[in-house]
C-alpha atoms as a PDB file:
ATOM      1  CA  UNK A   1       0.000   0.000   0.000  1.00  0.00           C
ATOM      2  CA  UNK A   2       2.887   2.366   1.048  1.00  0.00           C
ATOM      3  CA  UNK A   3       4.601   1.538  -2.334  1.00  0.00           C
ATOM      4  CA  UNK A   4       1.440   2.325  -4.451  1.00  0.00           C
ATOM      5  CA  UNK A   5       0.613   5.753  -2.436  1.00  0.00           C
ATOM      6  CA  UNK A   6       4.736   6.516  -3.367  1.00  0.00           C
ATOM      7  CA  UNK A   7       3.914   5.972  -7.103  1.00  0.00           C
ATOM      8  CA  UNK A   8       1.111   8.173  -7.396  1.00  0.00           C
ATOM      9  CA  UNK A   9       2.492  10.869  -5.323  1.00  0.00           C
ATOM     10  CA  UNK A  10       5.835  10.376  -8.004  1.00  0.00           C
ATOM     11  CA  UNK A  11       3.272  10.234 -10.933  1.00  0.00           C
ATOM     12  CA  UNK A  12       1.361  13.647  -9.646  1.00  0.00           C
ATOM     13  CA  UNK A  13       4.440  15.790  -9.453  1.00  0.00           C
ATOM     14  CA  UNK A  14       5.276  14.294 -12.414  1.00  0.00           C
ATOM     15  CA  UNK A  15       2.402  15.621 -14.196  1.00  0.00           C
ATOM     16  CA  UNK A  16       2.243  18.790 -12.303  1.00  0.00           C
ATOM     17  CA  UNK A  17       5.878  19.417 -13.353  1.00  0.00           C
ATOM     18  CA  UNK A  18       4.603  18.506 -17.349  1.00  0.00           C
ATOM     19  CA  UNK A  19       2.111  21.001 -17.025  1.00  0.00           C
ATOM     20  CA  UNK A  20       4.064  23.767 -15.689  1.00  0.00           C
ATOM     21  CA  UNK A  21       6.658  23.585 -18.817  1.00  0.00           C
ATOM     22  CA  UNK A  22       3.714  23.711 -21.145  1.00  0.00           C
ATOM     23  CA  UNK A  23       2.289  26.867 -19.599  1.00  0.00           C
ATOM     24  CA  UNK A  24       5.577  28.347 -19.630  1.00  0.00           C
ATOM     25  CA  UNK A  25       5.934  27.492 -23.287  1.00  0.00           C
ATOM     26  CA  UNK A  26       2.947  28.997 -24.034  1.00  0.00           C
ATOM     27  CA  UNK A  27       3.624  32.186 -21.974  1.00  0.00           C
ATOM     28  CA  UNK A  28       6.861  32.620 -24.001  1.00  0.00           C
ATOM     29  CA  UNK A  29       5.426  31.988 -27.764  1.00  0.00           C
ATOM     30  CA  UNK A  30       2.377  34.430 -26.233  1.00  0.00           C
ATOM     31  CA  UNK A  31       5.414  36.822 -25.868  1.00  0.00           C
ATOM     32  CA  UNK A  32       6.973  36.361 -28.934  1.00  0.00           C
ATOM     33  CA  UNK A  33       4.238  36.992 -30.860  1.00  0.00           C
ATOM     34  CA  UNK A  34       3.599  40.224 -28.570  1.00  0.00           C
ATOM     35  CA  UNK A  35       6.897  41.416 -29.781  1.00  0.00           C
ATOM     36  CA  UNK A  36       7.328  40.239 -33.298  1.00  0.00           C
ATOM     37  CA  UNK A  37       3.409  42.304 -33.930  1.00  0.00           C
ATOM     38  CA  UNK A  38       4.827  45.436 -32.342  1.00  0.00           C
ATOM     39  CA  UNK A  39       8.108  45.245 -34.217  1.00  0.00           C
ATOM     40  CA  UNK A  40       5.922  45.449 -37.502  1.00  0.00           C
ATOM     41  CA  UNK A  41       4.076  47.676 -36.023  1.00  0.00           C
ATOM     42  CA  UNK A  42       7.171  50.097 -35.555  1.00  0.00           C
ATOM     43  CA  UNK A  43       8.208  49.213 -39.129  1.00  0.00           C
ATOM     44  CA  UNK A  44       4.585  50.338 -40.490  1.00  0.00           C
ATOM     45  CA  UNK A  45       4.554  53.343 -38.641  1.00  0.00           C
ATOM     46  CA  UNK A  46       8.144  54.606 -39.550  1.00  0.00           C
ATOM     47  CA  UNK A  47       7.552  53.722 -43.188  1.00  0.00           C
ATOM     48  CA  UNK A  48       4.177  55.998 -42.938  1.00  0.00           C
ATOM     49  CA  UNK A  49       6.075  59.002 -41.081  1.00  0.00           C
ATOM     50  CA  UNK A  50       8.977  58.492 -43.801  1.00  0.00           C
ATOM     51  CA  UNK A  51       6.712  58.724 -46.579  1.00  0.00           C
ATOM     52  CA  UNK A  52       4.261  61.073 -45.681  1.00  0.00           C
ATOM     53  CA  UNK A  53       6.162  63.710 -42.981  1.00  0.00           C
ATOM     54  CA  UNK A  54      10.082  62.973 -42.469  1.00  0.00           C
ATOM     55  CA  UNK A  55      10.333  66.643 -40.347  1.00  0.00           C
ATOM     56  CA  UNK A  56       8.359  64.843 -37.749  1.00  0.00           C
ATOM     57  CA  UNK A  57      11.300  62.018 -37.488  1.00  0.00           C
ATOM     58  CA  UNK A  58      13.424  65.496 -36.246  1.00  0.00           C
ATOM     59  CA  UNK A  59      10.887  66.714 -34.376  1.00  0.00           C
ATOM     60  CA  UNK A  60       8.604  68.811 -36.641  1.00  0.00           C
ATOM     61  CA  UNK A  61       4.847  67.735 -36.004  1.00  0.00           C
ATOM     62  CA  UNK A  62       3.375  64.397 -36.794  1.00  0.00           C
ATOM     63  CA  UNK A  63       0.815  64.489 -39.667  1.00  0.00           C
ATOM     64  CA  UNK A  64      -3.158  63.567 -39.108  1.00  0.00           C
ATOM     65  CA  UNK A  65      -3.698  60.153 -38.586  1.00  0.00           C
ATOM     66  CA  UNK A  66       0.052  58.830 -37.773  1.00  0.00           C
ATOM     67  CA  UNK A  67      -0.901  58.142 -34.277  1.00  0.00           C
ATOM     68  CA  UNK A  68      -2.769  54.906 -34.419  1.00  0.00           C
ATOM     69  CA  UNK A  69      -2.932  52.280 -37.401  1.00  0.00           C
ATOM     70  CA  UNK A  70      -4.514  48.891 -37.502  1.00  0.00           C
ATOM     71  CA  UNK A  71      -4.047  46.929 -34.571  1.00  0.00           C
ATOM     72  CA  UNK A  72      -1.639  49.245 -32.609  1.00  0.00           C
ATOM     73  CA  UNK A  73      -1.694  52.769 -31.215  1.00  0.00           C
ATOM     74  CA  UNK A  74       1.361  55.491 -30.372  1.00  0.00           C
ATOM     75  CA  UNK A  75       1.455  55.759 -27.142  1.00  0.00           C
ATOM     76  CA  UNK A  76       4.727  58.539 -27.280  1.00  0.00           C
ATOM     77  CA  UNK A  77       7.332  59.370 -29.964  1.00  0.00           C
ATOM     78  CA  UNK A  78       9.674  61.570 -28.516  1.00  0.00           C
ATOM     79  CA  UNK A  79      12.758  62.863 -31.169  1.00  0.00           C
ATOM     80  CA  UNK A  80      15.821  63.554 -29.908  1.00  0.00           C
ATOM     81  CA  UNK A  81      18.733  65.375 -30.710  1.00  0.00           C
ATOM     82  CA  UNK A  82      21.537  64.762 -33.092  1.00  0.00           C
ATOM     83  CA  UNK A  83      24.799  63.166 -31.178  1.00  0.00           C
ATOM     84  CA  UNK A  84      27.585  65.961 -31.083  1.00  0.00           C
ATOM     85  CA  UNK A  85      30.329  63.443 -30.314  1.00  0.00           C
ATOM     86  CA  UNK A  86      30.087  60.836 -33.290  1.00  0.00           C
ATOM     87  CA  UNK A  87      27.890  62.424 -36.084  1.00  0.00           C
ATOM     88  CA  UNK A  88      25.848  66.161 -35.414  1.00  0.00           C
ATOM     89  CA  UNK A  89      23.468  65.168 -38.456  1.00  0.00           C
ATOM     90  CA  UNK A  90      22.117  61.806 -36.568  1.00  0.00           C
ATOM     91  CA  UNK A  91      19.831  61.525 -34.507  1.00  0.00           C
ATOM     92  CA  UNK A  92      17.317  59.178 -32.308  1.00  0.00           C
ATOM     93  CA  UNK A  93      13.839  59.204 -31.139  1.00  0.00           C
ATOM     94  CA  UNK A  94      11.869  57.031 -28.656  1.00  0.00           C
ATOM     95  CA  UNK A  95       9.150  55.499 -29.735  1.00  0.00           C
ATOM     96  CA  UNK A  96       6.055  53.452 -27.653  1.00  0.00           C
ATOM     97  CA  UNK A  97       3.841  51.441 -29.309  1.00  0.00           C
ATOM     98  CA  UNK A  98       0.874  49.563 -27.829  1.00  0.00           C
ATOM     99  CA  UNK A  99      -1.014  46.705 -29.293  1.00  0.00           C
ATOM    100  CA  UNK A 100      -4.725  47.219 -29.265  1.00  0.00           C
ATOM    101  CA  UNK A 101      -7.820  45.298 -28.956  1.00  0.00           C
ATOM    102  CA  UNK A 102      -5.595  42.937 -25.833  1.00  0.00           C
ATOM    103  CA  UNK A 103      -6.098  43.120 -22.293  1.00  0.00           C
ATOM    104  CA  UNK A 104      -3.605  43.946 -20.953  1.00  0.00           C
ATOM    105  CA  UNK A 105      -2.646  45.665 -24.050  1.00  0.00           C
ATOM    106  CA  UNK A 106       1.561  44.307 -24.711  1.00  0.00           C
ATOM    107  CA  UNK A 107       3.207  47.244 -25.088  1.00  0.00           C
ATOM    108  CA  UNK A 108       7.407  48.068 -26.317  1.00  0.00           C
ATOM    109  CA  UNK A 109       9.697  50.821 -26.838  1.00  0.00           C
ATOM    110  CA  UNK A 110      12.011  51.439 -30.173  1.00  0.00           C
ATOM    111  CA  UNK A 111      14.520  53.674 -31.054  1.00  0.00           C
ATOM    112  CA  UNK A 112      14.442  55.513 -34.071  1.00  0.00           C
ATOM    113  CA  UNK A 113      17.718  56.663 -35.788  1.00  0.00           C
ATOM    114  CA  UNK A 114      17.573  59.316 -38.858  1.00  0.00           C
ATOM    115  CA  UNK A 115      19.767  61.911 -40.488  1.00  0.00           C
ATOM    116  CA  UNK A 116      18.626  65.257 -40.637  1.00  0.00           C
ATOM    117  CA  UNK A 117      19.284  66.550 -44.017  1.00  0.00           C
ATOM    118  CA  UNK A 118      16.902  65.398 -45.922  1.00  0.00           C
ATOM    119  CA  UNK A 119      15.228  63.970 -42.688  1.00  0.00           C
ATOM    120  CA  UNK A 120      15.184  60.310 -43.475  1.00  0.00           C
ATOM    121  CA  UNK A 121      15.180  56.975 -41.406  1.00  0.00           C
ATOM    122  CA  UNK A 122      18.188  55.175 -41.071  1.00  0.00           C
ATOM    123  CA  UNK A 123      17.261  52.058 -38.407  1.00  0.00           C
ATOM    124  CA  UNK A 124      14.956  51.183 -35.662  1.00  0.00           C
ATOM    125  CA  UNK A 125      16.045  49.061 -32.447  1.00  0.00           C
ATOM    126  CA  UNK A 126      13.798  47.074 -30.180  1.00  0.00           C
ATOM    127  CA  UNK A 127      14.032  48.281 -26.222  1.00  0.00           C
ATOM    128  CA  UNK A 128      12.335  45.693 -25.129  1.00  0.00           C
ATOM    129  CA  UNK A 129       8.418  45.400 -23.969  1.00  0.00           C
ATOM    130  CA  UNK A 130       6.988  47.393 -21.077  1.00  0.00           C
ATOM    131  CA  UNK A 131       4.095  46.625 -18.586  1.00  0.00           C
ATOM    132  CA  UNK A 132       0.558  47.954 -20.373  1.00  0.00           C
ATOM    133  CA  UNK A 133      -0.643  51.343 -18.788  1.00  0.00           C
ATOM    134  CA  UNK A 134      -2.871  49.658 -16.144  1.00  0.00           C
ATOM    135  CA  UNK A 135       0.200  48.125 -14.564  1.00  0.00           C
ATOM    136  CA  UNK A 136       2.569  50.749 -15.106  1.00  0.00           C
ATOM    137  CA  UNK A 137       5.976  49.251 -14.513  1.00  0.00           C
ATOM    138  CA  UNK A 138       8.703  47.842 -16.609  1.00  0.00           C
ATOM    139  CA  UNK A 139       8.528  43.952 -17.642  1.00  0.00           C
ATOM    140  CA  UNK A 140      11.566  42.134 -17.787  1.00  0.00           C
ATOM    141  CA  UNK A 141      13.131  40.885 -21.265  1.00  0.00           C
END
């Protein structure tokens, strides 16, 4: 009797231990997706601010109807200025994206880098998701 309760105590953790790896699994390709929509998201929107107003890259004002698209919405772009040391005519912005239509809605932060003259994109690069605005606080990568 002893023996038997030992093998189905074994056999629970066993299973409880199976289950926790697939949740975790799923967490993680939940999170992938998360990121790999807002990094096309950040493409699409720096394509539409490239084509339609590159001052706004520099920190001239965003044209109607750049602040949302389908699926996402800006949450903040915030231009910076050119760096002195390497190159005065670069420059980076920060941008937040949130995914809409979730709860809680995934959220991440890019930088932009441009030249200035004529204002045009050079590269974005992922900072990494952030906690949705409910929550407030920065989620680890």
């Amino acid at each position: 009797m002893l023996v038997a309760l030992l093998l189905m105590l074994s056999s629970l953790l066993l299973l409880t231990l199976a289950l926790q790896s697939r949740l975790q699994a799923a967490v993680q390709r939940q999170r992938r997706q998360a990121e790999d929509e807002l990094m096309s998201a950040a493409q699409l929107w720096a394509g539409r601010v490239q084509r339609d107003c590159p001052e706004a890259l520099t920190g001239g004002p965003l044209c109607a109807g750049l602040d949302a698209g389908e699926g996402y919405r800006v949450v903040s772009y915030e231009p910076g200025g050119g760096s002195q040391q390497e190159n005065p005519d670069q420059g980076t912005g920060e941008l937040v994206l949130e995914l809409t239509g979730r709860d809680p809605a995934p959220r991440a932060a890019f930088a932009l880098h441009w030249i200035e003259e004529p204002p045009q994109l050079v590269g974005i690069e992922e900072r990494g998701l952030r906690a949705s605005a409910a929550a407030g606080e920065e989620v680890a990568p």
